[in-house]
Each structure stands twice: as structure tokens, then as C-alpha cells.
C-alpha atoms as a PDB file:
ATOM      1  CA  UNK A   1     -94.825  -3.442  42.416  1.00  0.00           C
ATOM      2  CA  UNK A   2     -92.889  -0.730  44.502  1.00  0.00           C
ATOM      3  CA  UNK A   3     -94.197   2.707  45.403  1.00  0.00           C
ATOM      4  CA  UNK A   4     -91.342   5.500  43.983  1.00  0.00           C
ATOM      5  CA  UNK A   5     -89.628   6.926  46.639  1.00  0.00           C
ATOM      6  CA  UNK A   6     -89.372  11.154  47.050  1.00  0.00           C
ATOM      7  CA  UNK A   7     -85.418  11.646  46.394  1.00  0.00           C
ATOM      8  CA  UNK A   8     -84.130  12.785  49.972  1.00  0.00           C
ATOM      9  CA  UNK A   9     -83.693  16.768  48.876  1.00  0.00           C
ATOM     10  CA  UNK A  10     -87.592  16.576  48.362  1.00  0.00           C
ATOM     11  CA  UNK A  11     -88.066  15.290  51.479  1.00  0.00           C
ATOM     12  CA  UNK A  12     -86.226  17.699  53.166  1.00  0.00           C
ATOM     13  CA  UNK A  13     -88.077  20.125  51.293  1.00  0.00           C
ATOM     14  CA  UNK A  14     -91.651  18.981  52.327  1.00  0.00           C
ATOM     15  CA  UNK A  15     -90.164  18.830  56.349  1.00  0.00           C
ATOM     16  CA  UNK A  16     -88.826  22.462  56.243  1.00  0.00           C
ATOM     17  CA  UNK A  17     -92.297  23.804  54.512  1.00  0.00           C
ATOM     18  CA  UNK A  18     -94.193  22.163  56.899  1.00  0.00           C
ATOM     19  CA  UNK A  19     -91.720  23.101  60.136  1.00  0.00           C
ATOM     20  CA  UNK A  20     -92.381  26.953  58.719  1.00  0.00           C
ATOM     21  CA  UNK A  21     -96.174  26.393  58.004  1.00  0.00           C
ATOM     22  CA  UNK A  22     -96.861  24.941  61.103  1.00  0.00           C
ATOM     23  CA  UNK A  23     -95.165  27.391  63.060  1.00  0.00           C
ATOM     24  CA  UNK A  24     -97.223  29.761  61.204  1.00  0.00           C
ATOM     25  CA  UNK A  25    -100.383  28.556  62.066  1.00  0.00           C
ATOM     26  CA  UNK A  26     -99.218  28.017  65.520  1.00  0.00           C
ATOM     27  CA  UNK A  27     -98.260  31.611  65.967  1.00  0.00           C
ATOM     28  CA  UNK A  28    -101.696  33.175  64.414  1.00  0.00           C
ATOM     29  CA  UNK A  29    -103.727  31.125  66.973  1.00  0.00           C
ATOM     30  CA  UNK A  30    -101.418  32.427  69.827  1.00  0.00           C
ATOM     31  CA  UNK A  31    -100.338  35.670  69.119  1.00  0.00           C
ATOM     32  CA  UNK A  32    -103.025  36.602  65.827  1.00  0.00           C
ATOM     33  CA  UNK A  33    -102.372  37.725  62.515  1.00  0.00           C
ATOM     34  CA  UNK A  34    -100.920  41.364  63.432  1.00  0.00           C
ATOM     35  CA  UNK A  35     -99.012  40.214  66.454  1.00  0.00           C
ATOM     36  CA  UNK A  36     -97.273  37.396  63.814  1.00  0.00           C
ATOM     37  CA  UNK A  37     -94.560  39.049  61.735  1.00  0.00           C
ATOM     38  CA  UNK A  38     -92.133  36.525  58.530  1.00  0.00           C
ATOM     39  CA  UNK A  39     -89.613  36.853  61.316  1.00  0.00           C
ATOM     40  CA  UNK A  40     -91.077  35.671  64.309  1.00  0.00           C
ATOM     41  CA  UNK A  41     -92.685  32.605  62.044  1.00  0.00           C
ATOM     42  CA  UNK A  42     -88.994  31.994  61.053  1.00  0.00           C
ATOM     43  CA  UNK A  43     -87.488  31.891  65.056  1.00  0.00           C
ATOM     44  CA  UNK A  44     -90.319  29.685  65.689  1.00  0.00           C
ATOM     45  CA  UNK A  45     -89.172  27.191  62.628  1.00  0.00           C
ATOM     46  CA  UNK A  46     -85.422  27.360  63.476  1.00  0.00           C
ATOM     47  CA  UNK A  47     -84.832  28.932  60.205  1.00  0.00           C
ATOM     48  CA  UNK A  48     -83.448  31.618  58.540  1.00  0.00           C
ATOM     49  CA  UNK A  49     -85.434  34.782  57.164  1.00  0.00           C
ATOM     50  CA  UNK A  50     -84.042  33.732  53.595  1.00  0.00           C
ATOM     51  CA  UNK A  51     -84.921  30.000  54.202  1.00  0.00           C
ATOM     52  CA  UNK A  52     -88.966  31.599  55.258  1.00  0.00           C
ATOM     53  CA  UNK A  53     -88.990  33.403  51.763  1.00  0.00           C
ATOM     54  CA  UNK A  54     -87.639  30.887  50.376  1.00  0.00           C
ATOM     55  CA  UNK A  55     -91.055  29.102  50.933  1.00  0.00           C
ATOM     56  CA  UNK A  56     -93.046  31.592  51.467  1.00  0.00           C
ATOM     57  CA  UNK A  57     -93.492  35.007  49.970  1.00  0.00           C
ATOM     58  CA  UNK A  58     -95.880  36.679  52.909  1.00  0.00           C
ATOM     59  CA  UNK A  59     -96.785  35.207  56.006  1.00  0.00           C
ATOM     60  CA  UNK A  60    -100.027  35.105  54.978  1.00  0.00           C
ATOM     61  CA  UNK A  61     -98.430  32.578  52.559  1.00  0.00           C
ATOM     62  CA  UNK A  62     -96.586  30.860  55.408  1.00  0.00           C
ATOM     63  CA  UNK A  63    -100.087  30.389  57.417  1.00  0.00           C
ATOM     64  CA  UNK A  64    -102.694  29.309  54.589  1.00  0.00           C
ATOM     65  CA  UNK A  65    -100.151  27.077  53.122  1.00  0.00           C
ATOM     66  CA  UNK A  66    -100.290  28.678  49.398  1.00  0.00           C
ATOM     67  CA  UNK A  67     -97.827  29.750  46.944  1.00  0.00           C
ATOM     68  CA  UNK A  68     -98.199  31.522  43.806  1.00  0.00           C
ATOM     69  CA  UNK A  69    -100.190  29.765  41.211  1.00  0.00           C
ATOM     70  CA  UNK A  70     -98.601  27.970  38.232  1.00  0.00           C
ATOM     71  CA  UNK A  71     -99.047  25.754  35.030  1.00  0.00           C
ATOM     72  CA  UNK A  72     -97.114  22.676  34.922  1.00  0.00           C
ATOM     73  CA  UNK A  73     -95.545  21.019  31.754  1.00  0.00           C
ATOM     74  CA  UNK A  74     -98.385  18.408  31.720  1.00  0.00           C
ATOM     75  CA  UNK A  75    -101.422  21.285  32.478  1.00  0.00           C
ATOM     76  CA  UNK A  76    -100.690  23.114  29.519  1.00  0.00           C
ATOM     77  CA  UNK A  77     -99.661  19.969  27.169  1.00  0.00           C
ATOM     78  CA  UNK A  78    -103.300  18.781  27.717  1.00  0.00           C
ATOM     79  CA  UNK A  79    -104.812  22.332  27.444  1.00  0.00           C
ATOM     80  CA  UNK A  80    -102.833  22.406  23.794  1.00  0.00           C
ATOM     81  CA  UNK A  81    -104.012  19.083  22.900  1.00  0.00           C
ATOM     82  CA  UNK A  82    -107.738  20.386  23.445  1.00  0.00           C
ATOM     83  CA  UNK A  83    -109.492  20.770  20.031  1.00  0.00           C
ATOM     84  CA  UNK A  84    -109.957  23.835  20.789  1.00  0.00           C
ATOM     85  CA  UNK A  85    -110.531  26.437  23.876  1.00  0.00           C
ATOM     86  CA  UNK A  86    -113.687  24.543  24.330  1.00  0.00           C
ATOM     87  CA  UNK A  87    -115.622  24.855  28.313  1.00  0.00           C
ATOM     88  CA  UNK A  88    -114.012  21.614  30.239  1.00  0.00           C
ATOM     89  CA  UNK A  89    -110.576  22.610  28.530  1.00  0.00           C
ATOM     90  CA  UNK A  90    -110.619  26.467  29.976  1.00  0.00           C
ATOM     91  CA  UNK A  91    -111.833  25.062  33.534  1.00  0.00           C
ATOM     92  CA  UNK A  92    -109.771  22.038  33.769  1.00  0.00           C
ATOM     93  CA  UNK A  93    -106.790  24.636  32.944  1.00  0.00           C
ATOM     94  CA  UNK A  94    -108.324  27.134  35.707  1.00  0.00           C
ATOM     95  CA  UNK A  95    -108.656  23.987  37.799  1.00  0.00           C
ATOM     96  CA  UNK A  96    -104.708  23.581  37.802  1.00  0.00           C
ATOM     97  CA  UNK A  97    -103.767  26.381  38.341  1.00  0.00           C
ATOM     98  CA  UNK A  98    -105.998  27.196  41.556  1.00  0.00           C
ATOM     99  CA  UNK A  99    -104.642  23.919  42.372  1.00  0.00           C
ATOM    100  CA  UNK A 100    -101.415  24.827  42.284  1.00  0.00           C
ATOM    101  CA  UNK A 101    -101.388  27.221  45.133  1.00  0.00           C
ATOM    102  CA  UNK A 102    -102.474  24.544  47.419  1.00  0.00           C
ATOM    103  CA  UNK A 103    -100.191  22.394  49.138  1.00  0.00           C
ATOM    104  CA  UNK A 104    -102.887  19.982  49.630  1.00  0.00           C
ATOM    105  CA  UNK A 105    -106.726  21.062  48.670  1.00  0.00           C
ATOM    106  CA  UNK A 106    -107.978  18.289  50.325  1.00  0.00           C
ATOM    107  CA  UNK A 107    -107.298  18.929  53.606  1.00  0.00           C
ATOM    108  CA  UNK A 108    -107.314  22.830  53.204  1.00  0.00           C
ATOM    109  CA  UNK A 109    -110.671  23.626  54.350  1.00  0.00           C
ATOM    110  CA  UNK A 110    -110.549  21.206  57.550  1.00  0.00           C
ATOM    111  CA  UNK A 111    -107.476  22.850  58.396  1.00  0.00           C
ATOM    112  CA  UNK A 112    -108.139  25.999  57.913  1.00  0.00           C
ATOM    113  CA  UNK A 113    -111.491  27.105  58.906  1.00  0.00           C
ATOM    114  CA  UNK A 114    -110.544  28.030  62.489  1.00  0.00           C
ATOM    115  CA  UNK A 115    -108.395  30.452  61.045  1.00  0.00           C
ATOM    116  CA  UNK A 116    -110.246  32.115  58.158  1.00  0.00           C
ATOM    117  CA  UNK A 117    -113.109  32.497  60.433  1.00  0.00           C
ATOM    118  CA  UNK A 118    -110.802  34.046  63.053  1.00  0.00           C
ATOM    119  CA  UNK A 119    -108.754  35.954  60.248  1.00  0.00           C
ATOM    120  CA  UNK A 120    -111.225  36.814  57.566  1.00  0.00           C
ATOM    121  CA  UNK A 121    -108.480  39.038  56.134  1.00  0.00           C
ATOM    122  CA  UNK A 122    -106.807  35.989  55.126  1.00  0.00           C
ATOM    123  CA  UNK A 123    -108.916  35.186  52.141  1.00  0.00           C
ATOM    124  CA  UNK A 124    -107.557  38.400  50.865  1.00  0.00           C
ATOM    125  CA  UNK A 125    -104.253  36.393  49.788  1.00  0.00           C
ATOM    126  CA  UNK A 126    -106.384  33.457  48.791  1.00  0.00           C
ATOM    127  CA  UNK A 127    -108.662  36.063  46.571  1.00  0.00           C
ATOM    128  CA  UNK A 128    -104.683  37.583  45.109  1.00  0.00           C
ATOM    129  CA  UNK A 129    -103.563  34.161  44.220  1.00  0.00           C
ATOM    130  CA  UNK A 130    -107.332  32.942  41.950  1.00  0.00           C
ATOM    131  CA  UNK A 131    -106.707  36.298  40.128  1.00  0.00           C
ATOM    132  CA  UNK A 132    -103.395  35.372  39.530  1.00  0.00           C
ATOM    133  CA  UNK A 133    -104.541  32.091  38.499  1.00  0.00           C
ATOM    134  CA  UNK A 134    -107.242  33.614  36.105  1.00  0.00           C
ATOM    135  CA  UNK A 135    -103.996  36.056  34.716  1.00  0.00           C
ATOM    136  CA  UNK A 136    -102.373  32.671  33.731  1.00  0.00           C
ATOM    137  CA  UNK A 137    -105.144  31.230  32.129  1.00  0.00           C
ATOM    138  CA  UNK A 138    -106.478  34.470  30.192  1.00  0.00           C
ATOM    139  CA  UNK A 139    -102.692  34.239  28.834  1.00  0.00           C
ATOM    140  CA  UNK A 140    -102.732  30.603  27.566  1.00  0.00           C
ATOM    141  CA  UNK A 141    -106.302  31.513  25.803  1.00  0.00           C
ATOM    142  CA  UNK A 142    -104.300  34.506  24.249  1.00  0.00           C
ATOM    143  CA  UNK A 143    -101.681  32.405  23.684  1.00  0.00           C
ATOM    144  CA  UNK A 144    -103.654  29.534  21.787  1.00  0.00           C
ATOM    145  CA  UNK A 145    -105.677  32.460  19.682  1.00  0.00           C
ATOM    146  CA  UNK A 146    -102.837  34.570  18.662  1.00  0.00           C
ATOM    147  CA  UNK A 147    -103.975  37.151  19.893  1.00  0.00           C
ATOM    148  CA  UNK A 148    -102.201  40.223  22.303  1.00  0.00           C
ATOM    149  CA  UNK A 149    -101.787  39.029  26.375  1.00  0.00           C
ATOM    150  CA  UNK A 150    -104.735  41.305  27.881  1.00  0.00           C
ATOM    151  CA  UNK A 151    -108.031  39.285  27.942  1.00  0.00           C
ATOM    152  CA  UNK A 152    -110.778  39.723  25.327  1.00  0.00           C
ATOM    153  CA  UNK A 153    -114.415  39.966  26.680  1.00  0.00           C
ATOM    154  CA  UNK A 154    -115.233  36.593  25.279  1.00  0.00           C
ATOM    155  CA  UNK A 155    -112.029  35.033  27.287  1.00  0.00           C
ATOM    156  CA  UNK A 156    -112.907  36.983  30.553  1.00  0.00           C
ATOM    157  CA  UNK A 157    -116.142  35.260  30.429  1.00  0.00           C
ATOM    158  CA  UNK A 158    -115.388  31.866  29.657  1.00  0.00           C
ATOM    159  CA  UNK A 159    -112.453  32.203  32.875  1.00  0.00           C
ATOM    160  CA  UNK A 160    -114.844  33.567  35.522  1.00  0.00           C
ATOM    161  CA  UNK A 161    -117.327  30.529  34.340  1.00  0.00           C
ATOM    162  CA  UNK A 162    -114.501  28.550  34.510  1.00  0.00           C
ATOM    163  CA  UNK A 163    -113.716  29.418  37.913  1.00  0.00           C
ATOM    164  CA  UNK A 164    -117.385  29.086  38.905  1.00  0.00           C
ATOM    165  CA  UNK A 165    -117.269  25.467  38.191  1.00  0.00           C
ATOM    166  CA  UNK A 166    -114.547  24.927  39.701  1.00  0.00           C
ATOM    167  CA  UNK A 167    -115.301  26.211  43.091  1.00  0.00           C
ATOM    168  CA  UNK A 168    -119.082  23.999  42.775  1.00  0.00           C
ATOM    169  CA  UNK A 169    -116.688  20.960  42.117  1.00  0.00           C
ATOM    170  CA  UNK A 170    -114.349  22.157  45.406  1.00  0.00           C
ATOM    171  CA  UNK A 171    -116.990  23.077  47.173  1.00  0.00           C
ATOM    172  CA  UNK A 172    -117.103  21.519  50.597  1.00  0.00           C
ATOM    173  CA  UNK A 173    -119.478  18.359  51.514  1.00  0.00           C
ATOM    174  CA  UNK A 174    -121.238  18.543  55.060  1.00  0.00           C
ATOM    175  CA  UNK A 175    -118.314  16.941  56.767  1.00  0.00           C
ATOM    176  CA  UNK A 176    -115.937  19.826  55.366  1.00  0.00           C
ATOM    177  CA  UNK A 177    -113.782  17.820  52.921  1.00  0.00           C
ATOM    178  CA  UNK A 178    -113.135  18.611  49.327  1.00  0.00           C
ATOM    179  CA  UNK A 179    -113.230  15.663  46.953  1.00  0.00           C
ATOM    180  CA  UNK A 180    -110.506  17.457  44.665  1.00  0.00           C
ATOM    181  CA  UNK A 181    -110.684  14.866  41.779  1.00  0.00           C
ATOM    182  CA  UNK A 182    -110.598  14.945  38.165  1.00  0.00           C
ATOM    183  CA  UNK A 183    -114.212  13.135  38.130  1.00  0.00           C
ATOM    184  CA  UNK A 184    -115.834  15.653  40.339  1.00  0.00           C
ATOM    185  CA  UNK A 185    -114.578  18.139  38.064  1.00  0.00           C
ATOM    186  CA  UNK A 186    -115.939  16.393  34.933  1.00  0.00           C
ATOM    187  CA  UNK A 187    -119.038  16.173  36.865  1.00  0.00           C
ATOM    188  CA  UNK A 188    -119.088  20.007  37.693  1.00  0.00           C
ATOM    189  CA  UNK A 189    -118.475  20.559  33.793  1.00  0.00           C
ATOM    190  CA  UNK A 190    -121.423  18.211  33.182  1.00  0.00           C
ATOM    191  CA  UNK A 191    -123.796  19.671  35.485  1.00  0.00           C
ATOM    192  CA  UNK A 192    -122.905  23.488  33.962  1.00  0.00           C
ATOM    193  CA  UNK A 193    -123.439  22.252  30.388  1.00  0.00           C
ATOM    194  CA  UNK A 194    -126.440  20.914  31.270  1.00  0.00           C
ATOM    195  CA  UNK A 195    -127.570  24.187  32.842  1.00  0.00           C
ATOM    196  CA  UNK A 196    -126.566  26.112  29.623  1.00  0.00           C
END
């Protein structure tokens, strides 16, 4: 059986966001988070400023590695095949979409911590993109109960458990990876119910 190959535009893709990101990261350890500026993260990629935003809307963006959050085709087609709104359909919904502004979860934290401890400011833009992420999912809940865009009390509670559970199943183990896998998410779900 052969792996599928990335068509070559996609490729290009993931070298040019990692050139910028990299740079990015390279910068904030040198120069810091004020002295870095969308500009000086695009001389240091060889790009243009319209090829940085592009990829990037901020350079916070640029140095955590995130993007806005979104629902793909297949998040939402299992979210609508739910029976109904029900616990481990709202988080594994809040799950994507949180995921989404990752490039890679996984190796986010190991990366990372250097510079969030460093640039505590930074989890300002991480904070901006989860309620973004809860915006999406309060929608879809709208959405699925007919009901106007702007979150009910009973959907404002079920996404901030959501997101609780999610960030037990993200959390962390003592070696500072993330296990970002659909079981330890069902396992996070299972533990929750079974606090409830």
C-alpha cells in the first residue's frame, strides 16, 4: 500500500509557513516580542509583507504558530449526525475547532513553553482564538436548535464545559507532550460524565 503524497503547492505551502514561523520564533528569542514587528519576521523569511499575512494575521500568529479557528466539512457533518446536541457531541465539536488553530497540538507545548513563559502576553492571542472557537460552536448549537446566533444560557454552559474537557484531555503529561487523540478525548468525556 502507498502513503498519498501532499500535491507540490501544499508542500510549498507547509515550507513557506514554517520559513515565516520559524523566523518568528527566532526573532522573539533574540530581539523579544516588542522589539519583533510582521515586517522584520517577513525580512527574516525572505518574504513579502503580503506573503506574512498571507499566513499569518499578527505576529503573535506568526510566533505561536496559530490561525483563526475553523469547522471543517467533516467536523460539522459528524456534529449534525449527533442525535442530538448531546455532551461528547458539543466537546468533540469544541475539540475541532481549538484544534484548528494549531498547526500541530502535539508538539505545541514542547515548543512553546520557552516562549510563553518568557512572553506571557502571548496567551492573550491563544485566549482570542478559544473564544473564537467557542463563537463557532455557540453558532452550530444555534444553528441545530433554530434558534437566533447569540448563545442561550443553557448553550453557554454546555460550551465552557465543553472546553473544560477538552483542555483535561490536552492537558500536558509530565514529559510535556499532549496526546491529542480522539480516545483521550472520549476518555475526558467519560471521566466528566462520570463526575456528573
Amino acid at each position: 500500500m502507498t502513503t498519498p503524497v501532499a500535491p507540490r503547492r501544499e508542500l510549498n505551502r507547509r515550507a513557506t509557513w514554517d520559513v515565516i514561523h520559524s523566523a518568528a520564533v527566532r526573532l522573539v528569542l533574540s530581539d523579544g516580542l516588542a522589539g519583533t514587528t510582521a515586517d522584520s519576521i517577513a525580512e527574516s523569511a525572505a518574504v513579502s509583507r503580503r506573503t506574512f499575512f498571507n499566513y499569518f494575521a499578527t505576529k503573535e500568529d506568526a510566533v505561536l504558530g496559530t490561525r483563526a479557528p475553523r469547522l471543517g466539512d467533516d467536523d460539522l457533518a459528524a456534529f449534525a449526525a449527533a442525535p442530538d446536541a448531546s455532551f461528547g457531541a458539543v466537546v468533540r465539536l469544541m475539540t475541532a475547532a481549538v484544534r484548528s488553530v494549531f498547526h500541530d497540538l502535539p508538539s505545541f507545548t514542547l515548543e512553546h513553553r520557552l516562549l510563553l513563559k518568557a512572553h506571557p502576553e502571548l496567551l492573550a492571542r491563544i485566549d482570542a482564538h478559544v473564544r473564537e472557537a467557542e463563537a463557532l460552536v455557540h453558532a452550530e448549537l444555534a444553528e441545530r436548535a433554530g434558534a437566533d446566533p447569540g448563545p442561550r444560557d443553557s448553550d453557554r454552559a454546555l460550551v465552557l464545559m465543553a472546553g473544560a474537557v477538552m483542555r483535561y484531555a490536552f492537558a500536558p503529561d509530565a514529559d510535556g507532550v499532549i496526546h491529542d487523540t480522539p480516545e483521550s478525548v472520549d476518555a475526558a468525556i467519560r471521566r466528566f460524565r462520570g463526575l456528573l
